[in-house]
C-alpha atoms as a PDB file:
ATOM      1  CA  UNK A   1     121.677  95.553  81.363  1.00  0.00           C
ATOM      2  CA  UNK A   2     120.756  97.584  77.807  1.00  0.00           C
ATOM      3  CA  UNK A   3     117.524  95.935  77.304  1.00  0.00           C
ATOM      4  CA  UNK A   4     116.784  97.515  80.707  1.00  0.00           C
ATOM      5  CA  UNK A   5     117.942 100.345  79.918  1.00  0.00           C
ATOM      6  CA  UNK A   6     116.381 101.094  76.868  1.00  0.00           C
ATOM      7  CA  UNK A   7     112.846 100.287  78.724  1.00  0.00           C
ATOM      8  CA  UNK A   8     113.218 102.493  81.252  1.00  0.00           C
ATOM      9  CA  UNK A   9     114.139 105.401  78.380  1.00  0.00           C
ATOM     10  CA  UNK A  10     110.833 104.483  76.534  1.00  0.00           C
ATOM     11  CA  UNK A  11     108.916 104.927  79.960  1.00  0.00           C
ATOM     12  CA  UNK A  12     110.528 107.907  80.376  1.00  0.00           C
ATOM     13  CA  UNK A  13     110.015 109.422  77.262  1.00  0.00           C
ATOM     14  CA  UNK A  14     106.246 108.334  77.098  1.00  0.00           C
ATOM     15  CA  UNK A  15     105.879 109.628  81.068  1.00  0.00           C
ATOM     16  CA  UNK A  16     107.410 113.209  79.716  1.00  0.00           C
ATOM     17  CA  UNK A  17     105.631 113.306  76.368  1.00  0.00           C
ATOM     18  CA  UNK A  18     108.530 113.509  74.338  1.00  0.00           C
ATOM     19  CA  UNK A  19     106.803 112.049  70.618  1.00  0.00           C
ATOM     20  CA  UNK A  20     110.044 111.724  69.038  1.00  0.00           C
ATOM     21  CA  UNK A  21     112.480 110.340  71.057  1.00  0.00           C
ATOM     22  CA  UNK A  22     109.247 107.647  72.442  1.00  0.00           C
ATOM     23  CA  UNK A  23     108.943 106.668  68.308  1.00  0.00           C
ATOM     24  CA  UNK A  24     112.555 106.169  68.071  1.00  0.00           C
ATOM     25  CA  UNK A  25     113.171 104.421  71.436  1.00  0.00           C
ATOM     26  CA  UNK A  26     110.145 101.904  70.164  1.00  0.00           C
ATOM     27  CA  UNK A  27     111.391 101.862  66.761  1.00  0.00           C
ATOM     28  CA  UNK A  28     114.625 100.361  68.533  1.00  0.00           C
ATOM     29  CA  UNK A  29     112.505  98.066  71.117  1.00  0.00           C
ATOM     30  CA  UNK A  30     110.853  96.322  68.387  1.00  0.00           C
ATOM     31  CA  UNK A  31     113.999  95.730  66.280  1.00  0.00           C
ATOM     32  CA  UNK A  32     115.253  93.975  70.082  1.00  0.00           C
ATOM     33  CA  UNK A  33     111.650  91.868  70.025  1.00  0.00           C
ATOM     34  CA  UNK A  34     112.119  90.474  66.083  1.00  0.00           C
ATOM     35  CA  UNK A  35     115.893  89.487  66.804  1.00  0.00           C
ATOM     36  CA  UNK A  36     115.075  87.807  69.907  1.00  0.00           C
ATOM     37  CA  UNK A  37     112.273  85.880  68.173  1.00  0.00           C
ATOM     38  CA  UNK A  38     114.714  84.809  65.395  1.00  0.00           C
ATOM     39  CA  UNK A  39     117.014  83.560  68.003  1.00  0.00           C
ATOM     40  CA  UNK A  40     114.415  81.653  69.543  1.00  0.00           C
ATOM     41  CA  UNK A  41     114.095  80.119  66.838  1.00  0.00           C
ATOM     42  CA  UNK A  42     117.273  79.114  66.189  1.00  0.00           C
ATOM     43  CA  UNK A  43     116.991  77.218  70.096  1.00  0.00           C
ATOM     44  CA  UNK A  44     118.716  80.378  72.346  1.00  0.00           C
ATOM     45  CA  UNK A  45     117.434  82.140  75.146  1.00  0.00           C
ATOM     46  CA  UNK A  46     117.461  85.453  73.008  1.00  0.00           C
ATOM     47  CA  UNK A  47     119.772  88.375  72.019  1.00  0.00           C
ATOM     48  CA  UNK A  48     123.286  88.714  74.443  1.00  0.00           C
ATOM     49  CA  UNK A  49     124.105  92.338  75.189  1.00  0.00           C
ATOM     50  CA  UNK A  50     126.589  92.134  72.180  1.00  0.00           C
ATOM     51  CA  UNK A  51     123.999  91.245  70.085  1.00  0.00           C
ATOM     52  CA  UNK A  52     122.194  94.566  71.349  1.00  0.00           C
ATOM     53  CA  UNK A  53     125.135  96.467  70.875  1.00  0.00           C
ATOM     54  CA  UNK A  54     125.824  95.592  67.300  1.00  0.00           C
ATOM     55  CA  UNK A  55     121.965  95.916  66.530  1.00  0.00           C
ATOM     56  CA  UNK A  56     122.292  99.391  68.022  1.00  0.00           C
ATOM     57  CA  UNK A  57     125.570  99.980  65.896  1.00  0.00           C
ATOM     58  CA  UNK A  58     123.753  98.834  62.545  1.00  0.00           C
ATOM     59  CA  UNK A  59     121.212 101.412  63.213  1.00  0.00           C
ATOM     60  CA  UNK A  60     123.344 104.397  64.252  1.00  0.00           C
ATOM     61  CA  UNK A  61     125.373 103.807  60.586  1.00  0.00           C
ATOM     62  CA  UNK A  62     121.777 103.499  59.256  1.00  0.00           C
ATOM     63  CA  UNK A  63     120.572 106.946  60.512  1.00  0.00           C
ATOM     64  CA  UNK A  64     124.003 108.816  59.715  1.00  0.00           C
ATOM     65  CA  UNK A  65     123.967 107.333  56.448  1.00  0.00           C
ATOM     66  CA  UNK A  66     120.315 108.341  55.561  1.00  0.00           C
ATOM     67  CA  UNK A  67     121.426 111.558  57.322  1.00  0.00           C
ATOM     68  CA  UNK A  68     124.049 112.335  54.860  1.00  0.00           C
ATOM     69  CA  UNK A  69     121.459 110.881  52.122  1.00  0.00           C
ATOM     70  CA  UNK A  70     118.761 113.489  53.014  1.00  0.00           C
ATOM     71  CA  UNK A  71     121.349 116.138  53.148  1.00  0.00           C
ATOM     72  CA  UNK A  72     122.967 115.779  50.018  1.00  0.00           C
ATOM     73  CA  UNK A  73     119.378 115.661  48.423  1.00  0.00           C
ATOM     74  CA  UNK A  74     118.559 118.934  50.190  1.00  0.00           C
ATOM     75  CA  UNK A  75     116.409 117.674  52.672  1.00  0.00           C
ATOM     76  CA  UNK A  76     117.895 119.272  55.873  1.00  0.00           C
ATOM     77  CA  UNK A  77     114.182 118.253  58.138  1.00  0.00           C
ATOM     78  CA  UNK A  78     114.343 115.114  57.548  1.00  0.00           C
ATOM     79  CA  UNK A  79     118.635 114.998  57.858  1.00  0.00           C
ATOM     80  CA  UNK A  80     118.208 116.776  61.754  1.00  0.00           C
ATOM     81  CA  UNK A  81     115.490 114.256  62.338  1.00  0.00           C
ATOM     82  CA  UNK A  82     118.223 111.205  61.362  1.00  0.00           C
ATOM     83  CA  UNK A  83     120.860 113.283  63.427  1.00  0.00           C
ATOM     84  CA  UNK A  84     118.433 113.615  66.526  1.00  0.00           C
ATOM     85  CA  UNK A  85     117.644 109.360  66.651  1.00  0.00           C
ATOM     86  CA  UNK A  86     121.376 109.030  65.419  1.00  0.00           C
ATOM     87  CA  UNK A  87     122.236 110.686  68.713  1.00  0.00           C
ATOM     88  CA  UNK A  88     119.387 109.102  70.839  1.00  0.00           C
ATOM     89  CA  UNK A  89     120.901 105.625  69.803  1.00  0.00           C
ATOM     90  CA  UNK A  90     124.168 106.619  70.798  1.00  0.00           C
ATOM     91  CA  UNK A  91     123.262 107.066  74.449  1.00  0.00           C
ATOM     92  CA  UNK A  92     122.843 103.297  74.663  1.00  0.00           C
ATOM     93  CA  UNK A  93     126.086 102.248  73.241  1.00  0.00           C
ATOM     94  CA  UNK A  94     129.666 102.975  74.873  1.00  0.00           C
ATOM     95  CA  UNK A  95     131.602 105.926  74.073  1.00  0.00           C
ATOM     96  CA  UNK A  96     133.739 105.615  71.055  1.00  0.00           C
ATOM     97  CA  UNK A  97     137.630 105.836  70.832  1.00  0.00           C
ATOM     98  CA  UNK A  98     139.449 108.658  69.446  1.00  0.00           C
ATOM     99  CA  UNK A  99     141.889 108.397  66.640  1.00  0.00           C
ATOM    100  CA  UNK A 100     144.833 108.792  68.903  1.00  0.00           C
ATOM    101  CA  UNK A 101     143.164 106.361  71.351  1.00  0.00           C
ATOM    102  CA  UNK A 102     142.693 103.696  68.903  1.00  0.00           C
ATOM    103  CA  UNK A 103     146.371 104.147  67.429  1.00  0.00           C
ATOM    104  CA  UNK A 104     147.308 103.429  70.934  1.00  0.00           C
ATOM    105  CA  UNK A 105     145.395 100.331  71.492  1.00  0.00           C
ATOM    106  CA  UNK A 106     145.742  98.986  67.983  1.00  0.00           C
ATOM    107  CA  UNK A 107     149.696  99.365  68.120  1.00  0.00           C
ATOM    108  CA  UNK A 108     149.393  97.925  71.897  1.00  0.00           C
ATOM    109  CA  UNK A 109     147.218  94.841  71.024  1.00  0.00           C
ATOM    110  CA  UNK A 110     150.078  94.298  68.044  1.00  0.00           C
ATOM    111  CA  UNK A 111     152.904  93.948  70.555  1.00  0.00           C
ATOM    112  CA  UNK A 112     150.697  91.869  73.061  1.00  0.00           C
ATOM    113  CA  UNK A 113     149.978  88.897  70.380  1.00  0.00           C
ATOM    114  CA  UNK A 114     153.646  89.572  69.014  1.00  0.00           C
ATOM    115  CA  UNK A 115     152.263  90.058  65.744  1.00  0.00           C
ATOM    116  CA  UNK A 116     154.956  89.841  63.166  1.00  0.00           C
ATOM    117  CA  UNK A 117     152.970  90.570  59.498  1.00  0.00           C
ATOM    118  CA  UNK A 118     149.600  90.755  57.954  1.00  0.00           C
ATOM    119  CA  UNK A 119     149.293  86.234  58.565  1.00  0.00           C
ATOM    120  CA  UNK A 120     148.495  88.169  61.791  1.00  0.00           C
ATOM    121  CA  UNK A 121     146.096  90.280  61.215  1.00  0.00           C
ATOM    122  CA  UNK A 122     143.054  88.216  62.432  1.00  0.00           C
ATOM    123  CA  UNK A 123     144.600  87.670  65.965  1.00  0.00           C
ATOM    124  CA  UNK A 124     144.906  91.259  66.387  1.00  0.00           C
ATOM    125  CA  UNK A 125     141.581  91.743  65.141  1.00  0.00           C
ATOM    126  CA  UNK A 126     139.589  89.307  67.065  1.00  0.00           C
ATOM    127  CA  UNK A 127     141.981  90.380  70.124  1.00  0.00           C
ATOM    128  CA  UNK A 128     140.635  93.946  69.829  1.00  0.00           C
ATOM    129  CA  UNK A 129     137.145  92.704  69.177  1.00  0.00           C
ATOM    130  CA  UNK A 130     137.411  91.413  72.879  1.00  0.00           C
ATOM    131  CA  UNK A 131     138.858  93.605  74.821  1.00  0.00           C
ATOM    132  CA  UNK A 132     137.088  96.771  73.188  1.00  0.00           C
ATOM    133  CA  UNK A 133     133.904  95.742  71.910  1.00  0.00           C
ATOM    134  CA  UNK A 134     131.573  98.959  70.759  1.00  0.00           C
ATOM    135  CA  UNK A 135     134.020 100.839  71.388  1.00  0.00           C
ATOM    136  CA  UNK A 136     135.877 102.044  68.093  1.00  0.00           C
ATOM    137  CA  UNK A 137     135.177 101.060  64.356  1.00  0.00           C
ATOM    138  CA  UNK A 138     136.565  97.949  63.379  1.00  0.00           C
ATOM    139  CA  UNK A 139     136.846  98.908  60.087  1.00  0.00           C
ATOM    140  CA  UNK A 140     139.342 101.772  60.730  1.00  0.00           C
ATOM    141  CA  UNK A 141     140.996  99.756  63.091  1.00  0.00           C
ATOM    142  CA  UNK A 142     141.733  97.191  60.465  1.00  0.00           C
ATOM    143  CA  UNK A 143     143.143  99.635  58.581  1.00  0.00           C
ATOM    144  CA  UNK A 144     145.501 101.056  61.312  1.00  0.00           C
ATOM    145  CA  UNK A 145     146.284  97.655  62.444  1.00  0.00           C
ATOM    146  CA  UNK A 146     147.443  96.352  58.319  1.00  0.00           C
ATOM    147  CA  UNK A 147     149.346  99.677  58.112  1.00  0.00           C
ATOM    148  CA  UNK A 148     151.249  98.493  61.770  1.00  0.00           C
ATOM    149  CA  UNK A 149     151.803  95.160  60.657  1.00  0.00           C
ATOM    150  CA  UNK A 150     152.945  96.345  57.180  1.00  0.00           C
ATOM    151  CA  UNK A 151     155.690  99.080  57.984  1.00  0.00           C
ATOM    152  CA  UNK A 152     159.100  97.493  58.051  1.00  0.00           C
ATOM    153  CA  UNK A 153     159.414  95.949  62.003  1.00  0.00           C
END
């Protein structure tokens, strides 16, 4: 499970000393603890493992984007610190697809719902969204997908 294994990082980290990679692994424990109070609130048990994973995804594009922010403004300490919990978040979430990969599985997952123009774009999306979730960007695959569905058949 993710929420386990993202404990038994912290306790690793803290057992080994390791300052930064303890701060970030507790930054991301209590960003678990506040969404699974909101959901108890809203009468469920707590976050699912999706959940985690698109709480972990929001924070990756958080880092790389503050990364590219602290770069451009010539702060290149504080960029390698967003690139260091930028990578420690991405030990927690499945590997991503390649371009070529996600060509492949896009154009597959068009065939498989016989998709026949863009009215069915939001099968293929949601179809995708199952059978590959965390796994690629959803907003590239979109594009791929529209470009499939849009060349002549």
């Amino acid at each position: 499970m993710l929420r386990d294994k993202i404990s038994n990082a912290l306790k690793a980290a803290q057992e080994d000393k390791s300052k930064r990679r303890a701060a970030t692994l507790r930054l991301i424990s209590a960003a678990i603890m506040d969404r699974d109070i909101a959901a108890r609130e809203q009468g469920r048990d707590g976050l699912s493992d999706e959940e985690l994973m698109t709480l972990l995804q929001t924070m990756l594009g958080q880092r790389e984007q503050e990364g590219a922010h602290c770069e451009a403004c010539g702060k290149i300490e504080l960029a390698a610190q967003e690139r260091d919990e930028a990578d420690m978040i991405r030990e927690f979430l499945p590997s991503q697809l390649s371009e070529y990969e996600m060509k492949l599985v896009c154009q597959t997952v068009v065939e498989c719902v016989e998709a026949r123009g863009l009215r069915d774009m939001g099968r293929c999306m949601a179809e995708l969204k199952v059978r590959y979730p965390g796994q690629m960007d959803f907003a590239k695959a979109s594009c791929l997908v529209k470009q499939m569905l849009r060349a002549p058949q």
